[in-house]
C-alpha atoms as a PDB file:
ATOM      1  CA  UNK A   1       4.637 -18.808  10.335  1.00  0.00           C
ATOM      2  CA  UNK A   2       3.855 -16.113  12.571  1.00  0.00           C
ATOM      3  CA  UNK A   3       2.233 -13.458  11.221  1.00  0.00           C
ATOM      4  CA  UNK A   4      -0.658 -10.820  12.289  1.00  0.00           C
ATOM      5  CA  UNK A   5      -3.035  -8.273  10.752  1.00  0.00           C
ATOM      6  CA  UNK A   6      -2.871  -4.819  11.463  1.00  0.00           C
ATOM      7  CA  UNK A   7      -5.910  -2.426  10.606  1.00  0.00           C
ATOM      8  CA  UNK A   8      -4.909   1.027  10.503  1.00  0.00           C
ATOM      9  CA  UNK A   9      -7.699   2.905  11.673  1.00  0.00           C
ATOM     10  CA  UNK A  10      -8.627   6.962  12.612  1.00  0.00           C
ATOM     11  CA  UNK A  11     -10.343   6.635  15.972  1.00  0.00           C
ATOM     12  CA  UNK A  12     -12.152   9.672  15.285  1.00  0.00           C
ATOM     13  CA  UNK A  13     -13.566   7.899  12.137  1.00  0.00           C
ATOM     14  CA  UNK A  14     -16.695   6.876  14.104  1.00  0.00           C
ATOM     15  CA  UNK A  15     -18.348   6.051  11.009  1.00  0.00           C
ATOM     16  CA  UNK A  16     -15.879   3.053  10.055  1.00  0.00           C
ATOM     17  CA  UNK A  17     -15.649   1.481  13.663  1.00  0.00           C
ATOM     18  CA  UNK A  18     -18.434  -1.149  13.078  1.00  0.00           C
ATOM     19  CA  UNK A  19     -16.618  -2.160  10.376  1.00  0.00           C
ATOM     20  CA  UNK A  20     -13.049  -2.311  12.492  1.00  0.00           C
ATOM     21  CA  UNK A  21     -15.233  -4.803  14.070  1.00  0.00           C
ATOM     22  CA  UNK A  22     -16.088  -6.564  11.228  1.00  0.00           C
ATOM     23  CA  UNK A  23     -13.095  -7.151  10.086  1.00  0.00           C
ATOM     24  CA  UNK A  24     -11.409  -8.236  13.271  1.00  0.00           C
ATOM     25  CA  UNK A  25     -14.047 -10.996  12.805  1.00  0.00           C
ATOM     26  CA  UNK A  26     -13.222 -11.744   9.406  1.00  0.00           C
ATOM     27  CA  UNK A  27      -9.702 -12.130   9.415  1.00  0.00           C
ATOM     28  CA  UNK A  28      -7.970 -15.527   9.145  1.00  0.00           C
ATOM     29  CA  UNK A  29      -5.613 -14.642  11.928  1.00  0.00           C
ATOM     30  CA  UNK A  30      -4.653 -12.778  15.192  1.00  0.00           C
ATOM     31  CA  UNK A  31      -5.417  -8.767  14.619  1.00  0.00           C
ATOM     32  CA  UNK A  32      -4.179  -5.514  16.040  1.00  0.00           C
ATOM     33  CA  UNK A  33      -5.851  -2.269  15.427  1.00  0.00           C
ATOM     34  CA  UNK A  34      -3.293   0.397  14.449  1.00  0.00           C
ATOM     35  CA  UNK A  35      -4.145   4.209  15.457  1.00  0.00           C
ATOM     36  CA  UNK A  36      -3.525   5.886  12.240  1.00  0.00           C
ATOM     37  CA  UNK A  37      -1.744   9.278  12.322  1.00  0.00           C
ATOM     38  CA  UNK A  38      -4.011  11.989  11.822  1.00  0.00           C
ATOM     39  CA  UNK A  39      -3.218  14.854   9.185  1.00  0.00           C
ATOM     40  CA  UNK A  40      -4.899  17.268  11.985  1.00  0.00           C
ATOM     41  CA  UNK A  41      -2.477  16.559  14.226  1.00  0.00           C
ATOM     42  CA  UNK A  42       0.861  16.858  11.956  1.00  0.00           C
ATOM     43  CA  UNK A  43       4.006  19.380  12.774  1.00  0.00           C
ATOM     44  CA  UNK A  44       4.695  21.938  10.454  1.00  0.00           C
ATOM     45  CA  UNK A  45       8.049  20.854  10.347  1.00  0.00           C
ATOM     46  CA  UNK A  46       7.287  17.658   8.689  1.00  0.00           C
ATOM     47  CA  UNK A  47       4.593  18.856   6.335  1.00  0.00           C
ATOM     48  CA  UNK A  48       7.262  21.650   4.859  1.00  0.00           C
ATOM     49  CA  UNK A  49       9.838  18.471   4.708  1.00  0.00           C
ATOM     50  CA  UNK A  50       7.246  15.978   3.018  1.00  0.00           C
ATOM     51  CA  UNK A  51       5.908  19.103   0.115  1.00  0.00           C
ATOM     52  CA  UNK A  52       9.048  18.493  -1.602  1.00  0.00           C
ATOM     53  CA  UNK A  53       8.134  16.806  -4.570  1.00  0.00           C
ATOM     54  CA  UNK A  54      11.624  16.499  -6.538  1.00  0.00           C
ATOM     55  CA  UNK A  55      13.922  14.741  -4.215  1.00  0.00           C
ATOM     56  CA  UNK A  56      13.511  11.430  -5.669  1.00  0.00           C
ATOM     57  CA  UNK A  57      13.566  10.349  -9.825  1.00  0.00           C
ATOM     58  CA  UNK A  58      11.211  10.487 -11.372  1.00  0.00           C
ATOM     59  CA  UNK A  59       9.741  13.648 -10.006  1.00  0.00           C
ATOM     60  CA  UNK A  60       6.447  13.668  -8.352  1.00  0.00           C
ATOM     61  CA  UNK A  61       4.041  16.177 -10.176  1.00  0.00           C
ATOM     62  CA  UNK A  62       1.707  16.766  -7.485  1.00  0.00           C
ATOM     63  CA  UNK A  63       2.471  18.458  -3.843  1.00  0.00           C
ATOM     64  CA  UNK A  64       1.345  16.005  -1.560  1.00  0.00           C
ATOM     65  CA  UNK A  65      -1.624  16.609   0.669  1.00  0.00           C
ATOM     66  CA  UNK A  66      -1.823  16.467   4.183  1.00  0.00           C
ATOM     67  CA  UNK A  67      -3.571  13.147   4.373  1.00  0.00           C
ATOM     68  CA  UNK A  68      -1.360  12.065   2.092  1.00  0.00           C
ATOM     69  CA  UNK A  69       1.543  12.435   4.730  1.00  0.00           C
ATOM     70  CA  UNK A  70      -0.384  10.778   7.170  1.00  0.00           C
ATOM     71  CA  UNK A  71      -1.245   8.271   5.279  1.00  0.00           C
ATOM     72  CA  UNK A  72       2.536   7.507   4.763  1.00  0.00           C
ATOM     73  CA  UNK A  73       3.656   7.815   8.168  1.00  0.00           C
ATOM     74  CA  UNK A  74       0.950   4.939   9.357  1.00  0.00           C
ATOM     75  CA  UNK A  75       2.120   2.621   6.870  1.00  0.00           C
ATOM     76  CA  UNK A  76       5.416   3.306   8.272  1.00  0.00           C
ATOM     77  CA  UNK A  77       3.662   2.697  12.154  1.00  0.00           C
ATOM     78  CA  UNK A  78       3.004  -1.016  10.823  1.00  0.00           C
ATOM     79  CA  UNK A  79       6.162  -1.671   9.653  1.00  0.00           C
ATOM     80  CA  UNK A  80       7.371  -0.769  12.534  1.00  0.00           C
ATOM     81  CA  UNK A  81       5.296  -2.853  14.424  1.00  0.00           C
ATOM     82  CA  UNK A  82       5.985  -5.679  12.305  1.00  0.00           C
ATOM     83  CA  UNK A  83       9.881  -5.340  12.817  1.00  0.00           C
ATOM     84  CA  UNK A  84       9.244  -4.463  17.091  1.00  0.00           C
ATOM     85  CA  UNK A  85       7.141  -7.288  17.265  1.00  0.00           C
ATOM     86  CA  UNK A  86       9.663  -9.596  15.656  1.00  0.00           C
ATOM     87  CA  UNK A  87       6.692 -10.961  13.234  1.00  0.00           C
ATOM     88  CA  UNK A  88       7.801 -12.549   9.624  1.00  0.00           C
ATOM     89  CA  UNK A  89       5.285 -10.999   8.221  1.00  0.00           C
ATOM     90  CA  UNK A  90       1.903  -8.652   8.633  1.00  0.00           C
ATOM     91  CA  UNK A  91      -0.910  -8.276   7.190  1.00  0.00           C
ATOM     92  CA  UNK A  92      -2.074  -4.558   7.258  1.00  0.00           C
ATOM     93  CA  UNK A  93      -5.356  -3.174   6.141  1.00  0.00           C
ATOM     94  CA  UNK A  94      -6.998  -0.204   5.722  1.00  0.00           C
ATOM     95  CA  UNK A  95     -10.540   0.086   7.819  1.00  0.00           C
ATOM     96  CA  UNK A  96     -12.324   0.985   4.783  1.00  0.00           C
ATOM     97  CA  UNK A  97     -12.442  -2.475   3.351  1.00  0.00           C
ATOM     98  CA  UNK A  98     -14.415  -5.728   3.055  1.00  0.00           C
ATOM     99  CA  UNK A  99     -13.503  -9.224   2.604  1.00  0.00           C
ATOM    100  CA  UNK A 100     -14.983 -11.718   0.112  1.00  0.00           C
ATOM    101  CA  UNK A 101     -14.256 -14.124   2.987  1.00  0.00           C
ATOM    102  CA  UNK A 102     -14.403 -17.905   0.600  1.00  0.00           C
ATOM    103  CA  UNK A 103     -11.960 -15.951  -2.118  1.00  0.00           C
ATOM    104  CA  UNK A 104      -9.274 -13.495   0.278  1.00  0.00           C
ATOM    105  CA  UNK A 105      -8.831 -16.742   2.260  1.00  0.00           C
ATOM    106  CA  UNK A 106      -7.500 -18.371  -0.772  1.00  0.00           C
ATOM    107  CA  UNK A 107      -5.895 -15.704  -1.608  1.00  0.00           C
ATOM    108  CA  UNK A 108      -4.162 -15.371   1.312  1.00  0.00           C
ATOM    109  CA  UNK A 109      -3.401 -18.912   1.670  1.00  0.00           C
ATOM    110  CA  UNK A 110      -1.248 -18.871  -1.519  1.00  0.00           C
ATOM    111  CA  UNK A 111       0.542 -16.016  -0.730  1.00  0.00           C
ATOM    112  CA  UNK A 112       1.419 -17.571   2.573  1.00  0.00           C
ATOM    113  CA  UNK A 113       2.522 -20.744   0.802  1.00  0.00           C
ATOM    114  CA  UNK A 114       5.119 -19.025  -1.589  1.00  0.00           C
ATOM    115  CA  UNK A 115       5.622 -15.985   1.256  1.00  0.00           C
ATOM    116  CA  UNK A 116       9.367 -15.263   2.461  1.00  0.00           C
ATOM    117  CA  UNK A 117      10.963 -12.288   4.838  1.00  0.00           C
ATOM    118  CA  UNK A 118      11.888 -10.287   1.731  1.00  0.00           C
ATOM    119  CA  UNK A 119       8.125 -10.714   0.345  1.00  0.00           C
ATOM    120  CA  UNK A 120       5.527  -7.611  -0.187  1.00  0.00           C
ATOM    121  CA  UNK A 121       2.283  -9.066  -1.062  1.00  0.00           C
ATOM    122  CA  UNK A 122      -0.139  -6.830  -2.390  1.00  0.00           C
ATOM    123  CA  UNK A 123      -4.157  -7.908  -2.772  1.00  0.00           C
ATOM    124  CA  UNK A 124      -5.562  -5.378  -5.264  1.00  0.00           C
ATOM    125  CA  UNK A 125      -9.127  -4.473  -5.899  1.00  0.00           C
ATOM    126  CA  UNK A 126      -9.015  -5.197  -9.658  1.00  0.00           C
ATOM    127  CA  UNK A 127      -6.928  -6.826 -12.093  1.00  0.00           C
ATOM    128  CA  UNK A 128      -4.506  -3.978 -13.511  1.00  0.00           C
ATOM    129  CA  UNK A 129      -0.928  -5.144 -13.311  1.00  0.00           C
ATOM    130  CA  UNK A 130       0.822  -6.611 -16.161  1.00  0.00           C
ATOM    131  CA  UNK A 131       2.519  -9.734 -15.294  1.00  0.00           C
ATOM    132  CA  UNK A 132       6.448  -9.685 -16.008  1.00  0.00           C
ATOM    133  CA  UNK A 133       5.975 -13.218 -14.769  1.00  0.00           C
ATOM    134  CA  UNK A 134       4.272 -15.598 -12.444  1.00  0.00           C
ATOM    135  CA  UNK A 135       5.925 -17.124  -8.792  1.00  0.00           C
ATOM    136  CA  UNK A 136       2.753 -19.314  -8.665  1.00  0.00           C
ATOM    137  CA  UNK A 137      -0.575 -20.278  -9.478  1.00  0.00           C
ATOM    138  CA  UNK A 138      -3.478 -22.710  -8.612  1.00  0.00           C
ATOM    139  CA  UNK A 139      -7.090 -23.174 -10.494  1.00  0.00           C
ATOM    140  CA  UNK A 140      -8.181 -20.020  -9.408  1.00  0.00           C
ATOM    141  CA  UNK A 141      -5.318 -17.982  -8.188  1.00  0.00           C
ATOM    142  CA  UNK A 142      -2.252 -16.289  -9.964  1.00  0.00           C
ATOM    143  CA  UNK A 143       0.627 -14.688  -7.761  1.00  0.00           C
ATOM    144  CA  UNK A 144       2.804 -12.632  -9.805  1.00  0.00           C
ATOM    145  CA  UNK A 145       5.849 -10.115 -10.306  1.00  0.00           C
ATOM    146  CA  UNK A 146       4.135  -7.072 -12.224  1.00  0.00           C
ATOM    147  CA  UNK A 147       5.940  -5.057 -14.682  1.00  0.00           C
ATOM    148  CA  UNK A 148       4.855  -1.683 -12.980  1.00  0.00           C
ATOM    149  CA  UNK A 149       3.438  -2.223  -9.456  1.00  0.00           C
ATOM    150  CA  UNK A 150      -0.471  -1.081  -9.472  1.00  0.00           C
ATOM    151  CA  UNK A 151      -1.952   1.730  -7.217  1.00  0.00           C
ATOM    152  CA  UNK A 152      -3.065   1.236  -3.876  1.00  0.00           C
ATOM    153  CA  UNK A 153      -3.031   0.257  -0.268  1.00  0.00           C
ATOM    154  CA  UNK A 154      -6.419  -1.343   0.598  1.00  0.00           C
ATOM    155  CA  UNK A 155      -4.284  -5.094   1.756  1.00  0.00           C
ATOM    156  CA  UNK A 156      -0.744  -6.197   2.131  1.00  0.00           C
ATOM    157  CA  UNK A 157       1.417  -8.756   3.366  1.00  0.00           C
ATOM    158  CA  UNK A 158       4.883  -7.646   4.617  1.00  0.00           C
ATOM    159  CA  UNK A 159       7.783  -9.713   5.660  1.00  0.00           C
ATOM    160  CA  UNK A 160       9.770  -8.435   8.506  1.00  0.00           C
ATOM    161  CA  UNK A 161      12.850  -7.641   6.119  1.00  0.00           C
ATOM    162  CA  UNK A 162      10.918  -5.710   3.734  1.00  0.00           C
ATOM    163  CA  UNK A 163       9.158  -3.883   6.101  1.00  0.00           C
ATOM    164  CA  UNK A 164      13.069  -3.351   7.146  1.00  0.00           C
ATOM    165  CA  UNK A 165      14.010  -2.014   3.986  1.00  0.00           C
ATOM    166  CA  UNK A 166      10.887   0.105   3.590  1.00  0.00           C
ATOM    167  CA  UNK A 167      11.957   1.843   7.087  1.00  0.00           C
ATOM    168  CA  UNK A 168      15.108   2.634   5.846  1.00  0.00           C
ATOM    169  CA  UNK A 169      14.376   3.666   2.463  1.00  0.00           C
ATOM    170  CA  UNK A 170      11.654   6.243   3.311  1.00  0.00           C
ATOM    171  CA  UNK A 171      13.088   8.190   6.176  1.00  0.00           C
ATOM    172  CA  UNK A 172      12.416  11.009   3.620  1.00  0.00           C
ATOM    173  CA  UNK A 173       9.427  10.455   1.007  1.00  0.00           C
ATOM    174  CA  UNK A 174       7.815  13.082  -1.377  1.00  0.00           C
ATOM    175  CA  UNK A 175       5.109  11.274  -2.960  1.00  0.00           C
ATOM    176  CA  UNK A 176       2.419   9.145  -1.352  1.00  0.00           C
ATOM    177  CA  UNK A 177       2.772   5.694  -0.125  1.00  0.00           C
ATOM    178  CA  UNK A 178       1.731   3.538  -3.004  1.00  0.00           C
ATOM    179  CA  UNK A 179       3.095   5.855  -5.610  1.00  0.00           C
ATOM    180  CA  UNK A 180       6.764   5.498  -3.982  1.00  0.00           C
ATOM    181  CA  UNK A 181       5.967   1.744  -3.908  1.00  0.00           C
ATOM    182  CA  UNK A 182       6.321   1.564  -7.814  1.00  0.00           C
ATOM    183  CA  UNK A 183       9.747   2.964  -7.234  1.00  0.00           C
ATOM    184  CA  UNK A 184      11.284  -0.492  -6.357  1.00  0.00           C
ATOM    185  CA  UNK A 185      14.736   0.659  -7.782  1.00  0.00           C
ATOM    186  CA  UNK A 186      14.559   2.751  -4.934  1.00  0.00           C
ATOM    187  CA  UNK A 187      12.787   0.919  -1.686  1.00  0.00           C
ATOM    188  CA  UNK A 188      14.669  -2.351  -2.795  1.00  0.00           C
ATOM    189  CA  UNK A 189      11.823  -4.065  -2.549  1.00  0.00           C
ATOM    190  CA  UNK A 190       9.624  -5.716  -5.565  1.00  0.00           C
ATOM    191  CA  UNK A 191       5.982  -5.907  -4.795  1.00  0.00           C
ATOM    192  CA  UNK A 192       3.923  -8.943  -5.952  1.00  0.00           C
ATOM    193  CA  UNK A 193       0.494  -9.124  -6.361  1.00  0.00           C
ATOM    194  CA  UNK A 194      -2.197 -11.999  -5.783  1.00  0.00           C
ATOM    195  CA  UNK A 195      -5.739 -12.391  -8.493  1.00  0.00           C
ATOM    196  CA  UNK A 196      -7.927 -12.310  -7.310  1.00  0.00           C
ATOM    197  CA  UNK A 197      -7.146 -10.663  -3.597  1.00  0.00           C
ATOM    198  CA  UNK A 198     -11.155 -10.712  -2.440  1.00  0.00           C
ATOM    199  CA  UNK A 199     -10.375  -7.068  -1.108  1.00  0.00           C
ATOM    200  CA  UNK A 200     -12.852  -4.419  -1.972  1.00  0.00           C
ATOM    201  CA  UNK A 201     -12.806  -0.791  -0.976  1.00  0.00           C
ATOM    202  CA  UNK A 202     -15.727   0.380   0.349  1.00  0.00           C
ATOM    203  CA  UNK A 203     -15.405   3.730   1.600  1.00  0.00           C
ATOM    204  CA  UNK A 204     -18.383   4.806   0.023  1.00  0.00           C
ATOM    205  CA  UNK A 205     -20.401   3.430   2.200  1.00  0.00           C
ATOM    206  CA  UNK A 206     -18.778   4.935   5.516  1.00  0.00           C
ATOM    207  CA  UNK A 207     -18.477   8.261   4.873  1.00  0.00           C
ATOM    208  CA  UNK A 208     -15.966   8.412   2.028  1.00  0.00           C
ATOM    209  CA  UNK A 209     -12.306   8.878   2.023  1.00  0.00           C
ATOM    210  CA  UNK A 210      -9.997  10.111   4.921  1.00  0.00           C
ATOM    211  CA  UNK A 211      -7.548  10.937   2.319  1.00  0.00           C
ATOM    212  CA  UNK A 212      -9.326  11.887  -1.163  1.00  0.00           C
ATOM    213  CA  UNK A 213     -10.993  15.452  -1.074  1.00  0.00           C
ATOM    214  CA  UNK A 214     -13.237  17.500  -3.753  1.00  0.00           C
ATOM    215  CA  UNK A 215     -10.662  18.829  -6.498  1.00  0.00           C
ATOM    216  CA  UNK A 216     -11.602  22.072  -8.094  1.00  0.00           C
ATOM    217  CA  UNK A 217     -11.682  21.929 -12.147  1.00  0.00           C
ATOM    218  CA  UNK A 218      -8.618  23.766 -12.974  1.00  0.00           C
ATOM    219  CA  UNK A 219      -6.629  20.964 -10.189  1.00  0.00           C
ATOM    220  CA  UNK A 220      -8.028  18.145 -12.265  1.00  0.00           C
ATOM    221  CA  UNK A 221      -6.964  19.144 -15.660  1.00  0.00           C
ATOM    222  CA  UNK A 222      -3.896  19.468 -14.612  1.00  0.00           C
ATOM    223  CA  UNK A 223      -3.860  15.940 -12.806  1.00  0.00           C
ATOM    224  CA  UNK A 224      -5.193  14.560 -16.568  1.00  0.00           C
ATOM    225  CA  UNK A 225      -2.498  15.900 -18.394  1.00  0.00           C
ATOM    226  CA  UNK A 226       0.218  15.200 -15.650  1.00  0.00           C
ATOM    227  CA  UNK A 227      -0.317  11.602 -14.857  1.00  0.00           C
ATOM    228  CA  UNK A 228       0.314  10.249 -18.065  1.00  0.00           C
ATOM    229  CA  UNK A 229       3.676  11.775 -18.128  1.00  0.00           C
ATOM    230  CA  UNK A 230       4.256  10.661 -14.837  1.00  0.00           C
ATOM    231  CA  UNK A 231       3.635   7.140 -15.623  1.00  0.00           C
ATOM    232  CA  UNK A 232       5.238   6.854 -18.666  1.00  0.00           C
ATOM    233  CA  UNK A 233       9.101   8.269 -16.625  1.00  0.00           C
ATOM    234  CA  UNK A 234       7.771   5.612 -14.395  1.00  0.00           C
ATOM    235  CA  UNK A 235       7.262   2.593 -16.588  1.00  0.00           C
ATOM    236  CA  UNK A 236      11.048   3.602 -18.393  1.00  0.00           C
ATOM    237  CA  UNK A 237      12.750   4.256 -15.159  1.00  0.00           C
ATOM    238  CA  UNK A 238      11.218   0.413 -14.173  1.00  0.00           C
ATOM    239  CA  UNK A 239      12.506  -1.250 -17.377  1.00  0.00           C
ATOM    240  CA  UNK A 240      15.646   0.574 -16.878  1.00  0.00           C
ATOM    241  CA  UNK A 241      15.777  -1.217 -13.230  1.00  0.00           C
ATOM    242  CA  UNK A 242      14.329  -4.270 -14.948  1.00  0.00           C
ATOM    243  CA  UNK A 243      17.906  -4.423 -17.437  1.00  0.00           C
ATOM    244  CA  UNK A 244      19.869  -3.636 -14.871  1.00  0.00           C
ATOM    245  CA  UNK A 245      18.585  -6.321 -12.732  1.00  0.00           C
ATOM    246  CA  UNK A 246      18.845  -8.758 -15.278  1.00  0.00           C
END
């Protein structure tokens, strides 16, 4: 199967490019370093576009930050890539990560075994998902379809016609990346996850995050009482896919 890894990675993040390194090192197959888009360097045309948080259902509570954006429009740069580069599937990463090298290889070797051009593969940090059922499984190992796909974007495996479908279904976006990945009614494409995925973030340790920023108190009360709302639309809207599906 031919697939690569792509690291998406802020050149002017000095801090994380021993770990770039690292990684290259680390992973199981051929790698390409992706420049990620910086949120410095974004039009005002596109920011104005992307701050409108009520194009898709359900409605995004938060107006996206400009990191955010970027953040978006790199994942988009690697599906690209994977689609240009006529690969059936890649691996993208996010610099700030490490691999548990013995237990992402297994990982990754059972994804790969069950993997197809439609597949999105996501490794999560932790264990949140709740399985709606499981494509496979081995002593250590469980790949499944979750009921509501979990948060995040530290490791995933993308076939090429995902990636396809993710290009055309986010041409216009108003909520960040993983947050319009739950919405598979809408990206047409149902995200499966592999436990453990021997990912860890560790931006932490190298200088913290390029996205997440100091909120002020008023910002995160309102976060506490939004987000459950949020994710309860979300979970109905997914059953109501789920049904419909069925």
């Amino acid at each position: 199967m031919n697939v690569k890894a792509f690291i998406v990675h802020l050149e002017r993040a000095t801090d994380r490019h021993e770990q770039v390194e690292r990684l290259k090192q680390q992973c199981p197959i051929p790698v390409e370093v992706v420049e990620a888009v910086d949120s410095e360097a974004l039009e005002n045309e596109s920011v104005r576009e992307r701050r409108d948080c009520s194009h898709f259902k359900p409605s995004y509570p938060f107006q996206l930050r400009l990191a955010e954006i970027a953040c978006f429009y790199s994942h988009r740069k690697c599906w690209q890539a994977i689609v240009d580069q006529n690969l059936d599937g890649g691996l993208i990463l996010e610099d700030d990560v490490e691999l548990d090298v013995t237990v992402f290889n297994s990982a990754f070797d059972l994804a790969l075994r069950h993997f197809t051009l439609e597949d999105y593969v996501r490794f999560p940090q932790k264990c949140r998902e709740r399985a709606a059922s499981i494509r496979a499984s081995t002593a250590t190992h469980r790949l499944i379809v979750p009921e509501v796909t979990g948060l995040g974007m530290i490791g995933q495996l993308v076939g090429q016609n995902a990636a396809k479908s993710l290009l055309e279904h986010t041409q216009r976006f108003d909520r960040p990346v993983d947050a319009f990945l739950q919405m598979t009614w809408q990206t047409g494409v149902q995200p499966i996850s592999v436990y453990p995925g021997g990912i860890t973030e560790r931006s932490a340790q190298l200088g913290g995050s390029c996205i997440g920023k100091r909120k002020s108190w008023r910002e995160t009360l309102k976060r506490e009482i939004l987000r459950p709302l949020y994710r309860h639309k979300l979970a109905s809207c997914a059953r109501r896919s789920a049904q419909i599906s069925f």
